[in-house]
Protein backbone atom coordinates (compact mmCIF):
# COMPACT_ATOMS: atom_id res chain seq x y z
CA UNK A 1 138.73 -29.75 347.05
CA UNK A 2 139.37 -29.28 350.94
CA UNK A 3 141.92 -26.79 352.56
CA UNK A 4 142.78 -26.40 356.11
CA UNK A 5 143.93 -22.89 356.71
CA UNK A 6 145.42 -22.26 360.10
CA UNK A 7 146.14 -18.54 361.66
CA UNK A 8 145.88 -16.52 364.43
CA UNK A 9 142.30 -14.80 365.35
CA UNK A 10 142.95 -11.72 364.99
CA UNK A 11 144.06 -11.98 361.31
CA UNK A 12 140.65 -13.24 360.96
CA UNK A 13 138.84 -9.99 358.87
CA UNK A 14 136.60 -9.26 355.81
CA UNK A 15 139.77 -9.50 353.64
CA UNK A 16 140.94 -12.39 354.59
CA UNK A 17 137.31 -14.02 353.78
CA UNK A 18 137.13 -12.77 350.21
CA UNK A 19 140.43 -14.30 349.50
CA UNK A 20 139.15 -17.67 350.67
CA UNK A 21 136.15 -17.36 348.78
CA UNK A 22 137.74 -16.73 346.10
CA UNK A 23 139.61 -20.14 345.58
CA UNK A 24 136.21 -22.08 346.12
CA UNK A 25 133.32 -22.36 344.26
CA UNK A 26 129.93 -20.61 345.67
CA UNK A 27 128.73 -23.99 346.64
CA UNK A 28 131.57 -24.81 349.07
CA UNK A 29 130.60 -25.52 352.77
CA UNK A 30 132.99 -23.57 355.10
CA UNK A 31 133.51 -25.35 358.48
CA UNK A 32 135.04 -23.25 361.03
CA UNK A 33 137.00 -24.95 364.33
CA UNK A 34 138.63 -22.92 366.52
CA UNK A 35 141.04 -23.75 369.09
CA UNK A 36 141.71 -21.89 372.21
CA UNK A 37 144.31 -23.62 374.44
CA UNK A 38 143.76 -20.62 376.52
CA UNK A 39 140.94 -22.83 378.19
CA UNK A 40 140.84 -26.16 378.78
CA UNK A 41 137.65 -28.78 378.49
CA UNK A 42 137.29 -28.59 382.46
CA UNK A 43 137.59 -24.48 382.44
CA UNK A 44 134.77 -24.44 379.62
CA UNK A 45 132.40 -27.00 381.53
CA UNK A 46 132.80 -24.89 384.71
CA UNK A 47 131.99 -21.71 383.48
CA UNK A 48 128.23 -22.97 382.93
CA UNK A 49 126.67 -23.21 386.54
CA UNK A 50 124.52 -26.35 385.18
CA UNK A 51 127.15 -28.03 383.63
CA UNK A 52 129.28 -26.89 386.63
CA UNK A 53 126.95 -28.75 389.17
CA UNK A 54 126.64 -32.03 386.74
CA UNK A 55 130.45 -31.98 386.41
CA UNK A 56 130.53 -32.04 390.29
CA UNK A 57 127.61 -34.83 390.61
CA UNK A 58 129.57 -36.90 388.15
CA UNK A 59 133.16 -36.63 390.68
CA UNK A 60 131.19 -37.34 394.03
CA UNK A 61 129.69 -39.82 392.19
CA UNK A 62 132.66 -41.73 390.57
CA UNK A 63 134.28 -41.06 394.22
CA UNK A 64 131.13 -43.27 395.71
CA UNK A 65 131.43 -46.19 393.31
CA UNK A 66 135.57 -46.06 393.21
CA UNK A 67 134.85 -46.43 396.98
CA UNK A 68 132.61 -49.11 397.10
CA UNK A 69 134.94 -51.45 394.93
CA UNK A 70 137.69 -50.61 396.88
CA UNK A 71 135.35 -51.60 400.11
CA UNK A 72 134.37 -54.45 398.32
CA UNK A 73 137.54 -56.20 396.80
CA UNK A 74 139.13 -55.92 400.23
CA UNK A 75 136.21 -58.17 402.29
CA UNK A 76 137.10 -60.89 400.55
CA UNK A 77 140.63 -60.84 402.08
């Protein structure tokens, strides 16, 4: 059997938990995704300085090569 149970974080508590135990066997796997549109992919990458410096290395360097086609499509005119 699989459920997908969907509510707010804060009604996330100890109670909530037994009742969702209870409707499974004890050798269910619980898999847990949260979403929080509160921040985005980009927000979440840049609040890691390393990731935050690789995210930047990755623009200048799509920047370089978008560039360089552009450069290059246009000498053959």
């Amino acid at each position: 059997m699989e459920a997908t149970f969907n509510f707010p974080i804060k009604s996330l508590n100890s109670e909530l938990i037994k009742k969702i135990q209870a409707l499974f066997s004890k050798n269910a796997t619980v898999k847990i995704n949260i979403i929080d549109d509160t921040q985005d992919e980009t927000d979440y990458l840049l609040s890691v300085p390393q990731n935050e410096k690789m995210l930047e290395k990755s623009i200048k360097q799509l920047k370089k090569d978008h560039d360089y086609r552009a450069n290059k499509t246009r000498s053959y005119y």
